[in-house]
Protein backbone atom coordinates (compact mmCIF):
# COMPACT_ATOMS: atom_id res chain seq x y z
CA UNK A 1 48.66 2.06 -29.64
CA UNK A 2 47.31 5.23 -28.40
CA UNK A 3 44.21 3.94 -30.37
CA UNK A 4 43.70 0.75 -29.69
CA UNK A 5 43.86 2.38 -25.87
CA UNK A 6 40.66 4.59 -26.85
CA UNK A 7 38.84 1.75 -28.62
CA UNK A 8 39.62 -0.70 -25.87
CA UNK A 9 37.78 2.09 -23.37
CA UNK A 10 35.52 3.18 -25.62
CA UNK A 11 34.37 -0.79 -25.43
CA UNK A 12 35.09 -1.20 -21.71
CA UNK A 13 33.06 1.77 -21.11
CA UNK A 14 30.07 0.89 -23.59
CA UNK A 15 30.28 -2.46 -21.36
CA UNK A 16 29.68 -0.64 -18.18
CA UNK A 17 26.49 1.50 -20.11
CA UNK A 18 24.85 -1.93 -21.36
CA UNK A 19 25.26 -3.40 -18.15
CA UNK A 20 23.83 -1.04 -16.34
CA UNK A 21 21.21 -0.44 -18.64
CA UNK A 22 20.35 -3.95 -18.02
CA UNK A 23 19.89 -3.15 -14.14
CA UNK A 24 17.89 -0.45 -14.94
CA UNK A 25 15.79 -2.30 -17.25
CA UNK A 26 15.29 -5.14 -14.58
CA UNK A 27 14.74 -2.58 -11.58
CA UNK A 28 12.00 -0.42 -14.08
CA UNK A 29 10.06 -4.14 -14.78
CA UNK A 30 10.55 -4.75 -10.59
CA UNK A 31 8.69 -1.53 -10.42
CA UNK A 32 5.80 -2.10 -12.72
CA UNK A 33 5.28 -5.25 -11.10
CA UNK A 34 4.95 -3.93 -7.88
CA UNK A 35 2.61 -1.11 -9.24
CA UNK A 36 0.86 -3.78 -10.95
CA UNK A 37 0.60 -5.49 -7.84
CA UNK A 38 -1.01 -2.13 -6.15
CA UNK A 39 -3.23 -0.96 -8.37
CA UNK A 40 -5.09 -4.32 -8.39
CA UNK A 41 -4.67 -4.53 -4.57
CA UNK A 42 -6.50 -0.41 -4.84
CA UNK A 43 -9.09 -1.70 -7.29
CA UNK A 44 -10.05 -4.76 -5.30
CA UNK A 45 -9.91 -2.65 -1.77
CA UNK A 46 -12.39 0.27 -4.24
CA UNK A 47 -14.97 -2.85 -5.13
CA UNK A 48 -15.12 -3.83 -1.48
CA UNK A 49 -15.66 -0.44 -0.55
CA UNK A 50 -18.55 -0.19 -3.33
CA UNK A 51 -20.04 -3.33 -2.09
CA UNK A 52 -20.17 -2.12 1.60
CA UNK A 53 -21.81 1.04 0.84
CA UNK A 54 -24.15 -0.44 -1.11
CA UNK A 55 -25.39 -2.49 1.79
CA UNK A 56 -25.25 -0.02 3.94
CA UNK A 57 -27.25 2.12 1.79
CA UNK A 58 -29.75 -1.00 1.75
CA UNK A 59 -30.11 -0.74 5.56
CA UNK A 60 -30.34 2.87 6.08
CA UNK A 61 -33.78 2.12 3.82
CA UNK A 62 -35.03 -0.55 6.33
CA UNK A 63 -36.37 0.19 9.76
CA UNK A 64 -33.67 -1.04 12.70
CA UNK A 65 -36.52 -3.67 13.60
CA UNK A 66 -36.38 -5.28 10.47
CA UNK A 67 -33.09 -5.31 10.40
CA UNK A 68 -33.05 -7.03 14.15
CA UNK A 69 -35.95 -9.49 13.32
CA UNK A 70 -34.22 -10.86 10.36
CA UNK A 71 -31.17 -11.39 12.07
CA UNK A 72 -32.95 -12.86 14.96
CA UNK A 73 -34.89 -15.12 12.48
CA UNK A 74 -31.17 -16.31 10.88
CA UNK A 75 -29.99 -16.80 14.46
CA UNK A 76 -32.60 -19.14 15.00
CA UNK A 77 -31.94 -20.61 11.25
CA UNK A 78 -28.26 -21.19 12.15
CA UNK A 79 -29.36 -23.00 16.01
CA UNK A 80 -31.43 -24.75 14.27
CA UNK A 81 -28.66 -25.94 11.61
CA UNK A 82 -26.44 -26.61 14.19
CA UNK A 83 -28.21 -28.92 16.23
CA UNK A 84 -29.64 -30.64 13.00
CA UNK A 85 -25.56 -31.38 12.38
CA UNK A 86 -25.22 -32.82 16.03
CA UNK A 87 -28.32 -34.69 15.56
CA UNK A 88 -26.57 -36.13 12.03
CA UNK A 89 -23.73 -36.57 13.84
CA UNK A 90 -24.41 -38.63 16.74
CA UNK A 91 -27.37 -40.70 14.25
CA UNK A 92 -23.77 -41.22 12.30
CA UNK A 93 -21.74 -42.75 14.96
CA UNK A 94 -24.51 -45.08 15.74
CA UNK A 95 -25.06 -46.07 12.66
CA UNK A 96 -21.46 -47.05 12.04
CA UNK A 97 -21.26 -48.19 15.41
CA UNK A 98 -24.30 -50.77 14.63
CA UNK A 99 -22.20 -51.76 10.92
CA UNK A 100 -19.73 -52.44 12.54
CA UNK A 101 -21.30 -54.68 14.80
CA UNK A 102 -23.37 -56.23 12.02
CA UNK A 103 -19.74 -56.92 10.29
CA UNK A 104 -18.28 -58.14 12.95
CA UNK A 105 -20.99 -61.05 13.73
CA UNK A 106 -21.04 -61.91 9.99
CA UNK A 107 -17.40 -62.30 9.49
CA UNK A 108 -17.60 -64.10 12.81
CA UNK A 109 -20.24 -66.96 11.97
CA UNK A 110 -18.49 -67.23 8.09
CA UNK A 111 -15.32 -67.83 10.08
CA UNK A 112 -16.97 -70.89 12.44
CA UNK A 113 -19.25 -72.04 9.31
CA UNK A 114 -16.29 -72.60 7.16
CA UNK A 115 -14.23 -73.84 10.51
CA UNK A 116 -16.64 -76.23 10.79
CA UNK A 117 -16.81 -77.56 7.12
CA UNK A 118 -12.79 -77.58 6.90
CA UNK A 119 -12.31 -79.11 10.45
CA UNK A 120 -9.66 -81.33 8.82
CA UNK A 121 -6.97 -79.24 6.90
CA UNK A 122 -4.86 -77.13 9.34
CA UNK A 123 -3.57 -75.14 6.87
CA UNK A 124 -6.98 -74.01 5.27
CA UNK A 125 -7.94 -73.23 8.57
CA UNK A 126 -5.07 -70.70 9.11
CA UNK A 127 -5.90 -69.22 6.03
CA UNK A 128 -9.20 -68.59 6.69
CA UNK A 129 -7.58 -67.02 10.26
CA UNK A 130 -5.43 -64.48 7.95
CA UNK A 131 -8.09 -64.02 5.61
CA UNK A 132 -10.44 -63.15 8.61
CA UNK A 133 -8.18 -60.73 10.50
CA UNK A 134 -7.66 -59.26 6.82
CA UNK A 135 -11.15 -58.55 6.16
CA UNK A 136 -11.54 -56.91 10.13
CA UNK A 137 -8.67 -54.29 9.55
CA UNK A 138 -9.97 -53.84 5.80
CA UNK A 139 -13.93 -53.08 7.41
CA UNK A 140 -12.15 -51.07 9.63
CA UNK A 141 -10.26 -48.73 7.64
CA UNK A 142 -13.41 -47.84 5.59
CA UNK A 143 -15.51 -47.27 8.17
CA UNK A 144 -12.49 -44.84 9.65
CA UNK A 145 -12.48 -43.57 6.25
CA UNK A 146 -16.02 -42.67 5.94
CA UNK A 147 -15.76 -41.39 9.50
CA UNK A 148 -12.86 -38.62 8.64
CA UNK A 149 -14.66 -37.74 5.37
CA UNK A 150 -18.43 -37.07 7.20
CA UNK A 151 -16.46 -35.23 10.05
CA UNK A 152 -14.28 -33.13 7.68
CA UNK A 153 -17.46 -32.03 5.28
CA UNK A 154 -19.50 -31.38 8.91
CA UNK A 155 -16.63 -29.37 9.87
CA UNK A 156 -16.46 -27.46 6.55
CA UNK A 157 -20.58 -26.82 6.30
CA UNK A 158 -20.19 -25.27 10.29
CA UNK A 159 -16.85 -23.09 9.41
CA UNK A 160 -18.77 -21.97 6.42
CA UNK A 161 -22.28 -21.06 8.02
CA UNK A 162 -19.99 -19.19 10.71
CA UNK A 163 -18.20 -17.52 7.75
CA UNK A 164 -21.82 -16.27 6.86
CA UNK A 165 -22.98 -15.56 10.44
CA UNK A 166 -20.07 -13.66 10.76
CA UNK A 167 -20.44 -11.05 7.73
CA UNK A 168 -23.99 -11.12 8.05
CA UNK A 169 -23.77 -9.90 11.89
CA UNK A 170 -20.81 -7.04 10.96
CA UNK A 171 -22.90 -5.82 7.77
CA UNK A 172 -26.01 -5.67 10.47
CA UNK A 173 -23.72 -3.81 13.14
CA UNK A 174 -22.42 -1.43 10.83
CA UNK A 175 -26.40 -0.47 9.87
CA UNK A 176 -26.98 -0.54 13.51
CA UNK A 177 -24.15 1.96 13.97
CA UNK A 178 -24.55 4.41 11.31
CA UNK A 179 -28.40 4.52 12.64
């Protein structure tokens, strides 16, 4: 009895060690993770650093003028892109504006042209009511279509060009400052 009373323990106990081996073993693989994580996080935050001494070393070579006159001359790139998009923009909504016109007529006089030849059958000629109010929504919801996708690339090519504007004008103050 006394034995089985030691083994039983000697079990219990080896129990407890695997156990919290395993929590060990888990919290140690937590860790590398994490470390993992930072060391990745330090190597990427080392590159940036690289890359912003490196332009920084290219503007200490170039005369504060240049420096100013190019970013003056991308300023007046960027206006210019800008109002090219409004331009595109507003060309756009007339041109869609002037489709849907266009479709509008043409459904119109196919709708009286095929009144006019069916004059007879009232049920062809509320078909050819369904068909036509079918075709309107259907015009429509391409032309809205089109509309969201132009408006959505505009608005990605202008948050982009800021994105650029942006890192272009801290790279320049940075050069400015160190000046």
């Amino acid at each position: 009895m006394k034995m089985s009373c030691t083994i039983e323990k000697a079990l219990a106990d080896a129990k407890a060690l695997v156990e919290r081996l395993r929590e060990h073993d888990s919290a140690a693989e937590a860790l590398i993770e994490q470390t993992t994580a930072l060391n990745k996080r330090v190597e990427a935050m080392k590159q940036y650093q690289e890359e912003v001494q490196e332009l920084n070393e290219v503007a200490r070579h170039r005369p504060r003028s240049t420096l100013v006159m190019g970013i003056q001359q991308e300023n007046r790139q960027i206006r210019e892109l800008q109002q090219e998009n409004k331009e595109l923009r507003t060309s756009l909504e007339e041109h869609q504006s002037a489709l849907e016109l266009i479709m509008s007529k043409y459904r119109e006089q196919m709708f009286r042209l095929l009144m006019a030849s069916k004059k007879d059958d009232p049920s062809i000629i509320m078909k050819l009511k369904e068909q036509h109010s079918k075709q309107e929504n259907k015009g429509l919801r391409e032309i809205l279509q089109i509309t969201r996708e132009s408006f959505l690339n505009l608005k990605k090519e202008d948050a982009s060009e800021s994105t650029s504007l942006s890192g272009l004008v801290t790279s320049s103050d940075l050069s400015l400052r160190k000046s």
